[in-house]
Protein backbone atom coordinates (compact mmCIF):
# COMPACT_ATOMS: atom_id res chain seq x y z
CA UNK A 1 0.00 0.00 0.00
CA UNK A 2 1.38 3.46 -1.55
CA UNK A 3 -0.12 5.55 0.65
CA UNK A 4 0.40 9.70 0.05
CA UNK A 5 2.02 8.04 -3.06
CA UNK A 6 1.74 12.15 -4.37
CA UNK A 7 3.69 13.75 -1.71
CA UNK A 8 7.05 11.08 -2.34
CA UNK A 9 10.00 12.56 -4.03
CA UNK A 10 10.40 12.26 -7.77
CA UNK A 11 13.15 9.48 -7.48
CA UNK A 12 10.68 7.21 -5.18
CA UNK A 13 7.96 7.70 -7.75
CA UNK A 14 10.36 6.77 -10.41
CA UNK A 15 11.64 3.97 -8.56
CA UNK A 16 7.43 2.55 -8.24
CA UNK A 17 7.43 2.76 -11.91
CA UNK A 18 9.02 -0.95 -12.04
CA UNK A 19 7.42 -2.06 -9.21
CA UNK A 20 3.72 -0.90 -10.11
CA UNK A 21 3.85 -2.60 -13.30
CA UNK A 22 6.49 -5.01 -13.71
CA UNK A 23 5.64 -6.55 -9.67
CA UNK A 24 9.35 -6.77 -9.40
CA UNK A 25 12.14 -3.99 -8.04
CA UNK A 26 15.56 -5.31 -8.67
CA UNK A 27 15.80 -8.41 -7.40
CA UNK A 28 12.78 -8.20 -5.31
CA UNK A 29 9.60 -9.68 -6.59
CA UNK A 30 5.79 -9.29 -5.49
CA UNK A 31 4.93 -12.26 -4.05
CA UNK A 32 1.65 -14.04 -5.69
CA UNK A 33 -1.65 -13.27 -4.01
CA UNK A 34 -0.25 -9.61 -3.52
CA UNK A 35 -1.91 -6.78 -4.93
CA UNK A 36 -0.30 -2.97 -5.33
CA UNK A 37 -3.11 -0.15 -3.70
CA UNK A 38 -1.84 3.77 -3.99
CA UNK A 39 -4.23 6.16 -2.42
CA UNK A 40 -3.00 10.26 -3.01
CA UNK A 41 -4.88 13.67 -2.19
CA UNK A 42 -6.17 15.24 -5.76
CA UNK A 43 -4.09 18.22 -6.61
CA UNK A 44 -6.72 21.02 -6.19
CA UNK A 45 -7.78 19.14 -2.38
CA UNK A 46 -4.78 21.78 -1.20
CA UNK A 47 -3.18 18.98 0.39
CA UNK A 48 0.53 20.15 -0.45
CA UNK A 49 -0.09 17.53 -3.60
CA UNK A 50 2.14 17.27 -6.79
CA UNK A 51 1.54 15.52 -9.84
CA UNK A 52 2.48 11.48 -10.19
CA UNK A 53 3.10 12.19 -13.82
CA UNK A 54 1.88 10.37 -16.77
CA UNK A 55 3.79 7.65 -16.73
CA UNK A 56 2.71 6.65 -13.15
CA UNK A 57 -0.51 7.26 -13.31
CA UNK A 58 -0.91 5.25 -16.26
CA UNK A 59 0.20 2.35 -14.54
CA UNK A 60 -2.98 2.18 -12.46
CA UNK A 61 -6.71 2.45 -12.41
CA UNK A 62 -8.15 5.52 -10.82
CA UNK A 63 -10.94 5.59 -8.51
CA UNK A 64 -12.40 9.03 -6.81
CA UNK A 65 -13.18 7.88 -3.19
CA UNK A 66 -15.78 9.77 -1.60
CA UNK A 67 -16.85 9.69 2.07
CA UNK A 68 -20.50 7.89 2.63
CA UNK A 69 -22.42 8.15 5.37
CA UNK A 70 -24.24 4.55 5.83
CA UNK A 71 -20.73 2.80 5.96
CA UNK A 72 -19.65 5.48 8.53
CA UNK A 73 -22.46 5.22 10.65
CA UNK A 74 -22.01 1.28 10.73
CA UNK A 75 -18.39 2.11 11.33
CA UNK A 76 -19.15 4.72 14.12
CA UNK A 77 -21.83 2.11 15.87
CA UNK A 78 -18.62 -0.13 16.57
CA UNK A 79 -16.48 2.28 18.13
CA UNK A 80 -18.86 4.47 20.49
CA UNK A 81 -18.99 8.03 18.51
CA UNK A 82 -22.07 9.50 20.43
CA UNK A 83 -25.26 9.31 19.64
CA UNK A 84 -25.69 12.72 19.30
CA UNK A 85 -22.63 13.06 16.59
CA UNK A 86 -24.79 10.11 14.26
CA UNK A 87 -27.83 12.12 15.09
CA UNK A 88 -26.55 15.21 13.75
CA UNK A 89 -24.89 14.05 10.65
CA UNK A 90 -28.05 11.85 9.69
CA UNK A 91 -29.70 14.97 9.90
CA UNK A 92 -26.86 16.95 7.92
CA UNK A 93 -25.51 14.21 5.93
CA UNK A 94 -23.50 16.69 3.87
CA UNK A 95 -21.47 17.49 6.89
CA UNK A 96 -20.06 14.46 7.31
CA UNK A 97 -17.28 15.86 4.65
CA UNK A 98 -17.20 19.06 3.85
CA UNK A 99 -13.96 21.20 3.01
CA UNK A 100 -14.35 24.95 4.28
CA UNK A 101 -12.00 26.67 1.90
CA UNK A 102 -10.19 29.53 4.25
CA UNK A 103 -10.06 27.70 7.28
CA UNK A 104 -8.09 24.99 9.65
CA UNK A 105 -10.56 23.12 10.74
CA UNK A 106 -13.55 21.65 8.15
CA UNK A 107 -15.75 18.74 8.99
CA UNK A 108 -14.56 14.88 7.77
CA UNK A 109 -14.83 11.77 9.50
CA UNK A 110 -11.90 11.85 11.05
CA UNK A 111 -12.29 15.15 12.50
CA UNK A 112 -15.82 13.75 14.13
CA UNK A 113 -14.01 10.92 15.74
CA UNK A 114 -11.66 13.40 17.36
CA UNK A 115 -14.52 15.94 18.60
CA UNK A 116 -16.31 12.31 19.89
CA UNK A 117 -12.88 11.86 22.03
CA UNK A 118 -12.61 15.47 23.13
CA UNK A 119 -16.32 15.74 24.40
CA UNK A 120 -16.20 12.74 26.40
CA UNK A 121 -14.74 14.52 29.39
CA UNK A 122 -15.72 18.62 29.20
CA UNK A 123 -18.74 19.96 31.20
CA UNK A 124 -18.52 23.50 30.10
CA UNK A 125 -20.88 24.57 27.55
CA UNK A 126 -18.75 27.94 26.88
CA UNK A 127 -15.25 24.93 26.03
CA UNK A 128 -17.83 22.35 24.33
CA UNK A 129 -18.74 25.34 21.81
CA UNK A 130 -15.05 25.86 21.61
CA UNK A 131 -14.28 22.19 20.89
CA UNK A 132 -17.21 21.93 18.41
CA UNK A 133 -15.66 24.86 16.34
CA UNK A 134 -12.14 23.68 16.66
CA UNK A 135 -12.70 20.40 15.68
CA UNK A 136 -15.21 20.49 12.61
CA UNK A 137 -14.62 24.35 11.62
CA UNK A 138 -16.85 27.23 12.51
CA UNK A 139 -19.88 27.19 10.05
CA UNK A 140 -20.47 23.40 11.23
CA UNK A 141 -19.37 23.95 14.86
CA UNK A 142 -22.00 26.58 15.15
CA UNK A 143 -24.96 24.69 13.60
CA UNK A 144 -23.77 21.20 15.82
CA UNK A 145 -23.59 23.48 19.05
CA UNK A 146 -27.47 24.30 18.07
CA UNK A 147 -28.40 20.84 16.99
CA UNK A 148 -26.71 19.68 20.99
CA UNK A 149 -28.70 21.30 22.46
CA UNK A 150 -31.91 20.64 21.08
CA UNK A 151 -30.75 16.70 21.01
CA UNK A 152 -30.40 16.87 25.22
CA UNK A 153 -33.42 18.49 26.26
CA UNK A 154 -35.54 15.89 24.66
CA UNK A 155 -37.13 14.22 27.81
CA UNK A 156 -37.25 10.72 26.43
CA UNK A 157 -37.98 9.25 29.77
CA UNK A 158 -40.97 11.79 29.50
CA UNK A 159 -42.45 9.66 26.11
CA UNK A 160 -41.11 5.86 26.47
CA UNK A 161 -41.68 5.78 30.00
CA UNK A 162 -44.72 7.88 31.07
CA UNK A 163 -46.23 8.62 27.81
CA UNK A 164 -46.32 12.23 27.88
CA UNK A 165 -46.04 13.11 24.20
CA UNK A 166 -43.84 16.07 23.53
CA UNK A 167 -46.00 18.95 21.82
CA UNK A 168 -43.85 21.14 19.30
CA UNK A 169 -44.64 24.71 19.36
CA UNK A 170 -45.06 26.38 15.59
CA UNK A 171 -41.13 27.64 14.82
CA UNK A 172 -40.68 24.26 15.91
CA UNK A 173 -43.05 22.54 13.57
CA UNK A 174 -41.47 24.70 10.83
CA UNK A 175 -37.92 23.52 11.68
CA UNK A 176 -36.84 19.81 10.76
CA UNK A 177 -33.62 19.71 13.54
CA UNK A 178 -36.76 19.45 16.61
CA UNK A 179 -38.49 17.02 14.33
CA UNK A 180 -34.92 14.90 13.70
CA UNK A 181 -34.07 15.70 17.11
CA UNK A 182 -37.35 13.68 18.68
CA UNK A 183 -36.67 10.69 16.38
CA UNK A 184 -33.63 10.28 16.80
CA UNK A 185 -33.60 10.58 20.43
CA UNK A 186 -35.91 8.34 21.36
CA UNK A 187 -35.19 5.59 18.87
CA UNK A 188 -31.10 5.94 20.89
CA UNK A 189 -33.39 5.51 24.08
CA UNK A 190 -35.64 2.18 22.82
CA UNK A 191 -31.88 0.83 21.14
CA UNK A 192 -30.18 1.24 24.35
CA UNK A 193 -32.62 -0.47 26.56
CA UNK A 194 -33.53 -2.79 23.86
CA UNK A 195 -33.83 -5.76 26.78
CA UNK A 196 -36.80 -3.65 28.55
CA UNK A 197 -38.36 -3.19 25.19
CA UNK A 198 -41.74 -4.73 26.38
CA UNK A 199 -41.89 -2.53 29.29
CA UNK A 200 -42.38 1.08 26.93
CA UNK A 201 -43.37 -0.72 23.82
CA UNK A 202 -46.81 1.21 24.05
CA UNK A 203 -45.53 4.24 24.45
CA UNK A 204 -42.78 3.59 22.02
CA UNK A 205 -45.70 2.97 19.43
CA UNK A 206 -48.07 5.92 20.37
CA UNK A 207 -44.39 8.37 19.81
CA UNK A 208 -44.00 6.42 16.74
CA UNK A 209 -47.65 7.04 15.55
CA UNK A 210 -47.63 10.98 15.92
CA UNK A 211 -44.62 11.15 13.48
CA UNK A 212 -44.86 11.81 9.92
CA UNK A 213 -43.78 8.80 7.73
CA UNK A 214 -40.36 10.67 7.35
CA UNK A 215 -39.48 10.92 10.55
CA UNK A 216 -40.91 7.01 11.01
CA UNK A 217 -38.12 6.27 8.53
CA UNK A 218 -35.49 7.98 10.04
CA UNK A 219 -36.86 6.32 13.40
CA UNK A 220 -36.84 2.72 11.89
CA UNK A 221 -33.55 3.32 10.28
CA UNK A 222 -31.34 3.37 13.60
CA UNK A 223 -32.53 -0.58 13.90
CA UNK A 224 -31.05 -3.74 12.63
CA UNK A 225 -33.21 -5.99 10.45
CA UNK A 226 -34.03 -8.30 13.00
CA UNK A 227 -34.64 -5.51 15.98
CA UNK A 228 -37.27 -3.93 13.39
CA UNK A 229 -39.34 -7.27 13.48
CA UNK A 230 -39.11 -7.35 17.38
CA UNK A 231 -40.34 -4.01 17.31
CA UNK A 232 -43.14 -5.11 15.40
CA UNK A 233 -43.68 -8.27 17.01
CA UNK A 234 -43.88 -6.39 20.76
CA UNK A 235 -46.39 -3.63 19.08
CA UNK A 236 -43.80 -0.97 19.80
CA UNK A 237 -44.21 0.27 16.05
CA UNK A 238 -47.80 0.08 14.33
CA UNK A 239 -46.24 -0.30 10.55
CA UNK A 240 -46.85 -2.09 7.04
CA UNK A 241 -44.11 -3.89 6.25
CA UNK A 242 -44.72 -3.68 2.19
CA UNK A 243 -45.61 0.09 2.50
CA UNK A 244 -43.12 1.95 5.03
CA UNK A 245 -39.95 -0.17 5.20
C-alpha cells in the first residue's frame, strides 16, 4: 500500500514505476496473491499535492473515493462516537465531509471521531462550543452546538416511559432539527434499553404514531433488520411492512 504516493519525491515515484507494473524492483519480486493499492490527495484538495506524472498514473486504475455516510455510521456504531454526533450528521448528511475553503478546521470523519474523544470529558458549555468549532470548523461547529442542544433536552424518559407526548410549538413545527431531534432521540433511548423493550413498547408505538412517515423512517432506520421485526412483534411500532420499510 502506496499511501500519500503524491507527496514522495520524484526518485521514489520513479523507482514505483518498475514495481507498479512489472511486480518486481531489482531483485525483489511481489509475491503471488499480492496486490499494489496507492491512495494520493487530488491536486486542487490543497493537500501540499504534486503531480504522479503520466507515466505513473498510467500504470494504475483511478478511482475518486468519496466519504459515505451509511458505511460510517455502521463504522461509528462499533467504536462508540455518540449518539448525538450520528444524530446530527443523519440529519446533515452533507457534513459528514465538507472542506471549508479559508479555514483549519472543516468537517470529515476523522475530524468527528476526534470531537467524539474530546467531548467525552468537558462539562462547560462555553469549552464544548469551543471544541465543536475547533474540531469540525466554525460554520459546522455553530450549527452542531445548536443541533446539541436541542438533542439533550428531549425528555425521552418523558415519552417511552410515562407517555407524555412532547408537543412542538409552531417555529418548531417549521424547523426539521426538533423534528430529527425527537426521532432520533428516542429511537437511541428504545436501542439502548432494547432488553426492557416490552416494558415502553406502548408508548414507544403511540411516539412512533404521531410522526410523519419521514421521521418514522429515520426512526426505523437506527434498527437492525431483525430488531425492526421485534419491534413489530412487541407492538412498539404500528407499521406495514410492504408500505413503510
Amino acid at each position: 500500500f502506496l499511501d500519500e504516493i503524491e507527496k514522495a519525491s520524484v526518485a521514489v515515484k520513479n523507482a514505483a514505476l518498475q514495481l507498479v507494473l512489472d511486480r518486481r524492483m531489482g531483485n525483489y519480486v511481489v509475491p503471488d496473491g499480492w496486490s499494489i493499492v496507492a491512495a494520493a490527495n487530488r491536486e486542487e484538495d490543497g493537500a501540499y499535492s504534486a503531480s504522479n506524472g503520466s507515466a505513473l498514473n498510467n500504470r494504475f486504475i483511478h478511482f475518486e473515493i468519496e466519504a459515505d455516510l451509511d458505511a460510517w455510521l455502521l463504522w461509528a456504531a462499533k467504536n462508540d462516537i455518540s449518539d448525538e454526533i450520528t444524530g446530527y450528521l443523519q440529519f446533515q448528511p452533507t457534513h459528514l465531509h465538507k472542506q471549508d475553503v479559508g479555514t483549519n478546521a472543516f468537517p470529515t470523519p476523522r475530524s468527528w471521531e476526534f470531537l467524539n474523544r474530546m467531548i467525552r470529558n468537558v462539562k462547560s458549555q462555553d469549552e464544548l462550543g469551543q471544541l465543536f468549532e475547533a474540531a469540525v470548523g466554525p460554520t459546522v461547529g455553530q450549527e452542531y452546538r445548536t443541533w446539541s442542544k436541542v438533542y439533550k433536552n428531549v425528555d425521552v424518559e418523558a415519552i417511552v416511559l410515562h407517555g407524555k407526548m412532547p408537543k412542538l410549538k409552531k417555529e418548531q413545527e417549521k424547523e426539521p432539527s426538533f423534528k430529527y431531534a425527537l426521532a432520533l432521540a428516542v429511537a437511541h433511548y428504545v436501542k439502548k434499553h432494547f432488553d426492557n423493550l416490552k416494558k415502553f413498547a406502548p408508548n414507544t408505538n403511540k411516539f412512533f404514531l404521531t410522526m410523519s412517515p419521514e421521521m418514522r423512517m429515520v426512526f426505523l432506520k437506527q434498527f437492525a433488520s431483525d430488531q425492526i421485526l421485534t419491534l413489530i412483534n412487541t407492538n412498539a411500532v404500528d407499521i406495514k411492512l410492504s408500505t413503510e420499510i
